[in-house]
PDB file of N, CA and C in Angstrom:
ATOM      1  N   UNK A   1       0.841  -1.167   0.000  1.00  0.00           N
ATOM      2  CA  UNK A   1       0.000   0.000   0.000  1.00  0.00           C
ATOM      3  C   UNK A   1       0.895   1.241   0.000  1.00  0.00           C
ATOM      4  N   UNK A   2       0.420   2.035  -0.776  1.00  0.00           N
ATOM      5  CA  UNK A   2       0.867   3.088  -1.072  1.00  0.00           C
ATOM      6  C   UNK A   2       1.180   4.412   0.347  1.00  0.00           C
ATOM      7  N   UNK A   3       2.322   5.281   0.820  1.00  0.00           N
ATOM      8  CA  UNK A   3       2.252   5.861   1.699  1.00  0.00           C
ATOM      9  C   UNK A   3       1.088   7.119   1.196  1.00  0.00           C
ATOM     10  N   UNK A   4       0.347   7.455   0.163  1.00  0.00           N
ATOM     11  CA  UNK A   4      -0.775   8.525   0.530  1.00  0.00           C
ATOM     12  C   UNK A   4      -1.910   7.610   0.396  1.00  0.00           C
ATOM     13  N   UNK A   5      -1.898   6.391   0.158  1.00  0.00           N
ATOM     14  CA  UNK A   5      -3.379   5.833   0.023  1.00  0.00           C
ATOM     15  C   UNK A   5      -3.541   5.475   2.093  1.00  0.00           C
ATOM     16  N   UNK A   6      -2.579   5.192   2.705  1.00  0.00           N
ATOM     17  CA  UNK A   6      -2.370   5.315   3.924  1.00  0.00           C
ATOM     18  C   UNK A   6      -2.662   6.219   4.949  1.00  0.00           C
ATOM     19  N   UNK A   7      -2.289   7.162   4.567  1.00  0.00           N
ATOM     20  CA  UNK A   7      -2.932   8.694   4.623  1.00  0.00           C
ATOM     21  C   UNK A   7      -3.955   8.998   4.517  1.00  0.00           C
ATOM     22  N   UNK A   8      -5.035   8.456   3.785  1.00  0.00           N
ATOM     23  CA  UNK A   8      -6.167   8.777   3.439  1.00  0.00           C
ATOM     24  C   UNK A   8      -6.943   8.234   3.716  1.00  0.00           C
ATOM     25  N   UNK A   9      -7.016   6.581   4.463  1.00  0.00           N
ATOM     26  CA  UNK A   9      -7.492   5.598   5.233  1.00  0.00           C
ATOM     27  C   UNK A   9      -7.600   6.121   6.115  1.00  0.00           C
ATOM     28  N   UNK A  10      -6.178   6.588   6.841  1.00  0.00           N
ATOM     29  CA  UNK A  10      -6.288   6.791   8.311  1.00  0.00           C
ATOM     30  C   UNK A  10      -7.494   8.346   8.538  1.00  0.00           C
ATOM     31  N   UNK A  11      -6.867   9.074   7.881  1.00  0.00           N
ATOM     32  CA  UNK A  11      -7.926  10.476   7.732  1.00  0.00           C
ATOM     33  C   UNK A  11      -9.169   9.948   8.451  1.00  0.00           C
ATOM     34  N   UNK A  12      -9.715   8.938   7.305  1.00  0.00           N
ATOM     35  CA  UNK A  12     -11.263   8.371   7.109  1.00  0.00           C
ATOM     36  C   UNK A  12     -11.761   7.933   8.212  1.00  0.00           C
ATOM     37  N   UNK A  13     -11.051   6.989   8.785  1.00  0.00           N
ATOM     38  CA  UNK A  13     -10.943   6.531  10.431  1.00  0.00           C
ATOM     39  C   UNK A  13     -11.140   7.553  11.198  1.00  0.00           C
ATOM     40  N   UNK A  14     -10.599   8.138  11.148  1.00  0.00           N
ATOM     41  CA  UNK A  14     -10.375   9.313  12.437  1.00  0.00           C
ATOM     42  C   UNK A  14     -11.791  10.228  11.907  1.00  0.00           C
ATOM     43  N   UNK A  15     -12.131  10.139  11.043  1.00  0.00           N
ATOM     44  CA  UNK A  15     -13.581  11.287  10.702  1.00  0.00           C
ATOM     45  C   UNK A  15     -14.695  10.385  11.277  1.00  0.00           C
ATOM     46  N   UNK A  16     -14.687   9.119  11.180  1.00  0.00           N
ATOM     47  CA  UNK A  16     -15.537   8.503  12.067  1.00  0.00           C
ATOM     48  C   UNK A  16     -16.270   8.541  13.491  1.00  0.00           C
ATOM     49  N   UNK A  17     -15.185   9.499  14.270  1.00  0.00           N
ATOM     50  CA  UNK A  17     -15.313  10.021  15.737  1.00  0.00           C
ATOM     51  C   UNK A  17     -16.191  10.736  15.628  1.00  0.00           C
ATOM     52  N   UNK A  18     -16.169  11.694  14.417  1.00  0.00           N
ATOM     53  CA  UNK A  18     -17.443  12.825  13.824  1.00  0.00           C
ATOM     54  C   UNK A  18     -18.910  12.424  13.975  1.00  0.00           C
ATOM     55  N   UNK A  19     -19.007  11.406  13.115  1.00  0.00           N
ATOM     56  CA  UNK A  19     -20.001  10.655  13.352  1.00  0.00           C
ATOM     57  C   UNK A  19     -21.058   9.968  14.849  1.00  0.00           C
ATOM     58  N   UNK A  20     -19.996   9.517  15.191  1.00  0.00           N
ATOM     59  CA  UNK A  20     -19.933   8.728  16.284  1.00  0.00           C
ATOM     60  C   UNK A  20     -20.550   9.914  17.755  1.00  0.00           C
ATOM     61  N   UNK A  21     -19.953  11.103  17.539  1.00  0.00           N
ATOM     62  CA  UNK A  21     -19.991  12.017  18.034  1.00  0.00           C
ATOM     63  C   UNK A  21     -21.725  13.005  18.150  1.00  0.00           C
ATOM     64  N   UNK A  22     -21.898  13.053  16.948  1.00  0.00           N
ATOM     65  CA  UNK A  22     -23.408  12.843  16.731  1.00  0.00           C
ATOM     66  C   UNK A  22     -24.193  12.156  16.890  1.00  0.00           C
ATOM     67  N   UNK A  23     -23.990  10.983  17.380  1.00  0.00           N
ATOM     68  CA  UNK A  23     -24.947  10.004  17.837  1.00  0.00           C
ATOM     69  C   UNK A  23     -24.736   9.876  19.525  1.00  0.00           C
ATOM     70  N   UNK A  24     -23.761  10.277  19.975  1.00  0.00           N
ATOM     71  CA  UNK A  24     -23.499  10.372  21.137  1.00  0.00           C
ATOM     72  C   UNK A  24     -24.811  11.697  21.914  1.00  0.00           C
ATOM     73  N   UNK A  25     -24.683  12.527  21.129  1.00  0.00           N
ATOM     74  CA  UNK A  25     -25.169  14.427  21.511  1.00  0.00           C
ATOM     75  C   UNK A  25     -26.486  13.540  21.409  1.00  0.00           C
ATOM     76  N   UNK A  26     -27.278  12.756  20.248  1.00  0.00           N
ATOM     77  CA  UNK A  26     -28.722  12.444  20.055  1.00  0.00           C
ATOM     78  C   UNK A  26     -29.236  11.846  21.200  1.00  0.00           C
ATOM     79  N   UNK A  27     -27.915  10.812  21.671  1.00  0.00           N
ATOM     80  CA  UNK A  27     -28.740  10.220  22.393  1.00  0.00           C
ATOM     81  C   UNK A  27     -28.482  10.786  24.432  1.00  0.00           C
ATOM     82  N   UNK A  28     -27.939  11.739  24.362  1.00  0.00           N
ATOM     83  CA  UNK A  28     -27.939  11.845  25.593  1.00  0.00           C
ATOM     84  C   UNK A  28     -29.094  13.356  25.169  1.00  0.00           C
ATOM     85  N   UNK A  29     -29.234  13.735  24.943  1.00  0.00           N
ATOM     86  CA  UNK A  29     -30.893  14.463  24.193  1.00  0.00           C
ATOM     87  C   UNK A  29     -32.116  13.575  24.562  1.00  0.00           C
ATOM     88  N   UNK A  30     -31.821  12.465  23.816  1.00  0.00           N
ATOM     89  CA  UNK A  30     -32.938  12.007  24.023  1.00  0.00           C
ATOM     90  C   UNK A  30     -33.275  11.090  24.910  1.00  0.00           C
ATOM     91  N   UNK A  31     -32.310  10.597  25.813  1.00  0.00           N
ATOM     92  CA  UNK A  31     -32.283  10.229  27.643  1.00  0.00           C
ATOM     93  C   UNK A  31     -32.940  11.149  27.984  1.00  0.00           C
ATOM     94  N   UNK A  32     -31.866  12.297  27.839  1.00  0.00           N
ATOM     95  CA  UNK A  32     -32.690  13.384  28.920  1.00  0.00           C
ATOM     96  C   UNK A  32     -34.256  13.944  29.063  1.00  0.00           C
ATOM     97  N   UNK A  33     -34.782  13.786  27.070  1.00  0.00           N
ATOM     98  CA  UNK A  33     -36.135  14.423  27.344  1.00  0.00           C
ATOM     99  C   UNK A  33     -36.761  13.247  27.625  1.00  0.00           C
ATOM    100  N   UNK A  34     -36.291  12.284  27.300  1.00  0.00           N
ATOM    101  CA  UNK A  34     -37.211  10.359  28.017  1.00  0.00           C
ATOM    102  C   UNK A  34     -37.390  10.783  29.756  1.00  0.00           C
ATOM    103  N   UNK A  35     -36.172  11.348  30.502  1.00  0.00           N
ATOM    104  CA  UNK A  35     -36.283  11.395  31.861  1.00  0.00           C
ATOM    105  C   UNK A  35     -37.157  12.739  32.287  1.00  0.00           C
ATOM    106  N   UNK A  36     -37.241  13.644  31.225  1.00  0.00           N
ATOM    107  CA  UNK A  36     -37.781  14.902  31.933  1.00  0.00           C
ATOM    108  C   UNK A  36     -39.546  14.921  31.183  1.00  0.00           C
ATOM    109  N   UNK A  37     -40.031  13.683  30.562  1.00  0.00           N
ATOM    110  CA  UNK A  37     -40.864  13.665  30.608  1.00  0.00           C
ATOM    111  C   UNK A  37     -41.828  12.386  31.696  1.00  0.00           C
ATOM    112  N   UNK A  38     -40.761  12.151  32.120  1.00  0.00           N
ATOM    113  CA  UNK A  38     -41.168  10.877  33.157  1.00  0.00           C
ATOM    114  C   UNK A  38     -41.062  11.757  34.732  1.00  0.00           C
ATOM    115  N   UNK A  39     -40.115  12.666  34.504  1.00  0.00           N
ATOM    116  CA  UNK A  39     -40.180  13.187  36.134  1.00  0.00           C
ATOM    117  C   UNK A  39     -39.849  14.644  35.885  1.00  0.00           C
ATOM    118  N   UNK A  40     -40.980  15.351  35.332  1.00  0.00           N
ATOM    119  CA  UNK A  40     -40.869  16.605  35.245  1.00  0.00           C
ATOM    120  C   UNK A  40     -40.127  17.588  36.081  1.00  0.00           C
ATOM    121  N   UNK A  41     -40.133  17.455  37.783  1.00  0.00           N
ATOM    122  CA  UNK A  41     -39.747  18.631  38.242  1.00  0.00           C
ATOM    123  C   UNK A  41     -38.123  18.502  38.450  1.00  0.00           C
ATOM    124  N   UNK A  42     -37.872  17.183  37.958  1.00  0.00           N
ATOM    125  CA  UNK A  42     -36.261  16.786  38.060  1.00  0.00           C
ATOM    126  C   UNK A  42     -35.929  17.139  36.931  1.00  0.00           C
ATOM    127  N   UNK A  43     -36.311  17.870  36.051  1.00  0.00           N
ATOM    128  CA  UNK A  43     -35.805  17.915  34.970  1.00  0.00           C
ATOM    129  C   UNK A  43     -34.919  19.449  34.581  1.00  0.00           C
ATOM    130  N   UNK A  44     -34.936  20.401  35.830  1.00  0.00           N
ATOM    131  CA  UNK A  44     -34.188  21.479  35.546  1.00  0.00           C
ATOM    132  C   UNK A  44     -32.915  21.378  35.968  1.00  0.00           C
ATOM    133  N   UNK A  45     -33.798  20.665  37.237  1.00  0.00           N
ATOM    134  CA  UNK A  45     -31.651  20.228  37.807  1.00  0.00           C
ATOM    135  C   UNK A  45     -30.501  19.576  36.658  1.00  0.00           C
ATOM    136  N   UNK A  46     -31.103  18.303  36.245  1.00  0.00           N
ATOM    137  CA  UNK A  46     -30.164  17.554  35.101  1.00  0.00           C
ATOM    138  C   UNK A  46     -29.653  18.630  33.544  1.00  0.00           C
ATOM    139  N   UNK A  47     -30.843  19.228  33.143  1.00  0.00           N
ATOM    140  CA  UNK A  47     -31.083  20.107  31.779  1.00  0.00           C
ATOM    141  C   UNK A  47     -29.477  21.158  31.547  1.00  0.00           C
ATOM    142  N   UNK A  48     -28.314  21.560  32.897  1.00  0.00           N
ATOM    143  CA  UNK A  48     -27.191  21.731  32.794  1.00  0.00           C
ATOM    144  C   UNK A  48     -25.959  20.644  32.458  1.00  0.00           C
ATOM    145  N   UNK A  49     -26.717  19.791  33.102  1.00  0.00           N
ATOM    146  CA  UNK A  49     -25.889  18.828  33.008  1.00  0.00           C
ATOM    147  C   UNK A  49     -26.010  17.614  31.523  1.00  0.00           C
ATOM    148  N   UNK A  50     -26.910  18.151  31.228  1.00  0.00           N
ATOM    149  CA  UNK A  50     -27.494  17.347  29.237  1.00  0.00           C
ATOM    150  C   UNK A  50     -26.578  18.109  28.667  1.00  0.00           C
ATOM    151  N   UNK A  51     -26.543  19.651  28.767  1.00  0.00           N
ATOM    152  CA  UNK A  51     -25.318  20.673  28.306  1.00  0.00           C
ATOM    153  C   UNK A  51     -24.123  20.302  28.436  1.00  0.00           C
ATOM    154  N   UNK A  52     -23.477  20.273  29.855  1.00  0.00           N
ATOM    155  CA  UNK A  52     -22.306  19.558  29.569  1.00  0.00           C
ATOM    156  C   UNK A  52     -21.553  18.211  29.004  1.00  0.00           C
ATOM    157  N   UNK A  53     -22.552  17.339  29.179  1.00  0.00           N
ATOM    158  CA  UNK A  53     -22.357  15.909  28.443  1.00  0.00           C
ATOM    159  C   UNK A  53     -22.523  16.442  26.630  1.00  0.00           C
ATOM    160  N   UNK A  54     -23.181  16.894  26.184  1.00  0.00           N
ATOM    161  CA  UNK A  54     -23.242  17.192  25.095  1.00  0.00           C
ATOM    162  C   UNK A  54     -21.831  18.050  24.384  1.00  0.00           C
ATOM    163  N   UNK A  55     -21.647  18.961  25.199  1.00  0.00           N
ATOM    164  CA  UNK A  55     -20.249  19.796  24.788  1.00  0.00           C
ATOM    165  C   UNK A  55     -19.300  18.763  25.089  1.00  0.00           C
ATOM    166  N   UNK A  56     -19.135  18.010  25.722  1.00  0.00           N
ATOM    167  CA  UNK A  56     -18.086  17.086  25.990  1.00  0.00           C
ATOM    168  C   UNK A  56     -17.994  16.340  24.423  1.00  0.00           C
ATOM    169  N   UNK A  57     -19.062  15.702  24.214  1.00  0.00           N
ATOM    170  CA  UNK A  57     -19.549  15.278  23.091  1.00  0.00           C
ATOM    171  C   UNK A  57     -18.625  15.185  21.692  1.00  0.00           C
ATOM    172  N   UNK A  58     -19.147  16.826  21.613  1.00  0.00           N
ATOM    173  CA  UNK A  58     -18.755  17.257  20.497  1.00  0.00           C
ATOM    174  C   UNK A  58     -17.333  17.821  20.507  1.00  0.00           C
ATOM    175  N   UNK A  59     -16.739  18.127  21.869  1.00  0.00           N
ATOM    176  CA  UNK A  59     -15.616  18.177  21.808  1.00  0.00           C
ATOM    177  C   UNK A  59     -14.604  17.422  21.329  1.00  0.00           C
ATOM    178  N   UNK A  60     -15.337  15.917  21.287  1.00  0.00           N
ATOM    179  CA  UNK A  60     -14.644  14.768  20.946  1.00  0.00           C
ATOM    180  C   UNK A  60     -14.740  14.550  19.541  1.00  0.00           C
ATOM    181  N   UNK A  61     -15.859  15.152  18.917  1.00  0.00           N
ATOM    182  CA  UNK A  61     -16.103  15.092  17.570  1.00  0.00           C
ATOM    183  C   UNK A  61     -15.126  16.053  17.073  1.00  0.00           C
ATOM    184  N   UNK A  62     -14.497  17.214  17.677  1.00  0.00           N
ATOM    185  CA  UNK A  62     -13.881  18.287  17.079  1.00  0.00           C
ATOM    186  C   UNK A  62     -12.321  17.635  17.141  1.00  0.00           C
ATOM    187  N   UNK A  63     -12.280  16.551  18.193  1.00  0.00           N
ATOM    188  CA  UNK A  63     -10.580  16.561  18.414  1.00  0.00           C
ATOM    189  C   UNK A  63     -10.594  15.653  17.206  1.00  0.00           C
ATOM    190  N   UNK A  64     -11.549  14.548  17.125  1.00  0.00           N
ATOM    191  CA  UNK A  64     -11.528  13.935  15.977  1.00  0.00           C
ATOM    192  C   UNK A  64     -11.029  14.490  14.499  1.00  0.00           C
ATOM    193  N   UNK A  65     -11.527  15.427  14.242  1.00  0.00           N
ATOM    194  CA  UNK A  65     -11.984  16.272  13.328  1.00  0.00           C
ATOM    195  C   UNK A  65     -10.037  16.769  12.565  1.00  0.00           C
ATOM    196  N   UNK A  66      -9.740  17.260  13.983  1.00  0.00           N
ATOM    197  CA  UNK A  66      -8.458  17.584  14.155  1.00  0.00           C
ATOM    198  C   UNK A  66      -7.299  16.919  13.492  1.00  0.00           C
ATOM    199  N   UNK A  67      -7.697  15.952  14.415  1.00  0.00           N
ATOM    200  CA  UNK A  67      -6.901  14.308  13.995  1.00  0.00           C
ATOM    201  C   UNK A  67      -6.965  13.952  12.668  1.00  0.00           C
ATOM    202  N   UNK A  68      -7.846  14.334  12.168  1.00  0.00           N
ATOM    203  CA  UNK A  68      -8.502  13.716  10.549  1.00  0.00           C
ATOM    204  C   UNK A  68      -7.192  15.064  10.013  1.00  0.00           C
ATOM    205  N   UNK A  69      -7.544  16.283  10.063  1.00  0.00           N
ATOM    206  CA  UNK A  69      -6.668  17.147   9.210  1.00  0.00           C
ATOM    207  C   UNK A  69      -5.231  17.454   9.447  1.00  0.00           C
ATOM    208  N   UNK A  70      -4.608  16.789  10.481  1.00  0.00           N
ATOM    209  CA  UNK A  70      -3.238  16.401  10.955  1.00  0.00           C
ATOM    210  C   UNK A  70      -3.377  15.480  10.215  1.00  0.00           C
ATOM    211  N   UNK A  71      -3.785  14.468   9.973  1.00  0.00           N
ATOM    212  CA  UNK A  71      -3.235  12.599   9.623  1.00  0.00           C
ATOM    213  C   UNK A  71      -3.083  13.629   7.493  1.00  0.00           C
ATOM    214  N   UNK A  72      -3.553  14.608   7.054  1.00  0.00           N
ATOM    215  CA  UNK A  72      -3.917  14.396   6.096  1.00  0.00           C
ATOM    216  C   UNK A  72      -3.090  15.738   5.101  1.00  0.00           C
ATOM    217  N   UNK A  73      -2.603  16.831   6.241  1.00  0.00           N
ATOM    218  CA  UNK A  73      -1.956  18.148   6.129  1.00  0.00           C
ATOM    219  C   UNK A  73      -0.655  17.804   6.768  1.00  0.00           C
ATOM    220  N   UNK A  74      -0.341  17.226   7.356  1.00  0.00           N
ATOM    221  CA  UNK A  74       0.754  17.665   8.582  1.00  0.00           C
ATOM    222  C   UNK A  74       2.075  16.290   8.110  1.00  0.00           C
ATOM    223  N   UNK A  75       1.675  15.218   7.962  1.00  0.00           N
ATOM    224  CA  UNK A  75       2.370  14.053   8.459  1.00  0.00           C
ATOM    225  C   UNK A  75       2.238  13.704   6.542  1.00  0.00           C
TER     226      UNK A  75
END
C-alpha cells in the first residue's frame, strides 16, 4: 500500500469520531427528554448537566476532526 493511500485511510478513520460524536449528543438528548418527561420537576436540575455531556460530546467530535486534518496536512 501506497504511503498517501495510507494517509487517506487513516484520515477516514479518524472522521468517524465525527459521526460517532453525533450520535453520542442524540442520544444523551434524548435520555434526557425520556427522563424529563417521566419526572418533570427533576428535569431542571439535570437540563445543565445534558449541556455539559453534550459539549463534551462534540468536543470529541472536534478533536476527531483535528486528527482527521493532521493525519492528512501535517504528516
Amino acid at each position: 500500500m501506497e504511503a498517501e493511500a495510507a494517509k487517506f485511510l487513516g484520515a477516514g478513520l479518524a472522521c468517524l469520531g465525527m459521526g460517532l460524536a453525533g450520535i453520542g449528543v442524540g442520544n444523551i438528548f434524548g435520555n434526557f427528554l425520556s427522563g424529563a418527561l417521566r419526572n418533570p420537576s427533576a428535569a431542571d436540575g439535570q437540563f445543565a448537566r445534558a449541556f455539559i455531556g453534550a459539549a463534551l460530546a462534540e468536543g470529541l467530535g472536534i478533536f476527531s476532526l483535528v486528527v482527521a486534518l493532521v493525519l492528512l496536512f501535517v504528516v
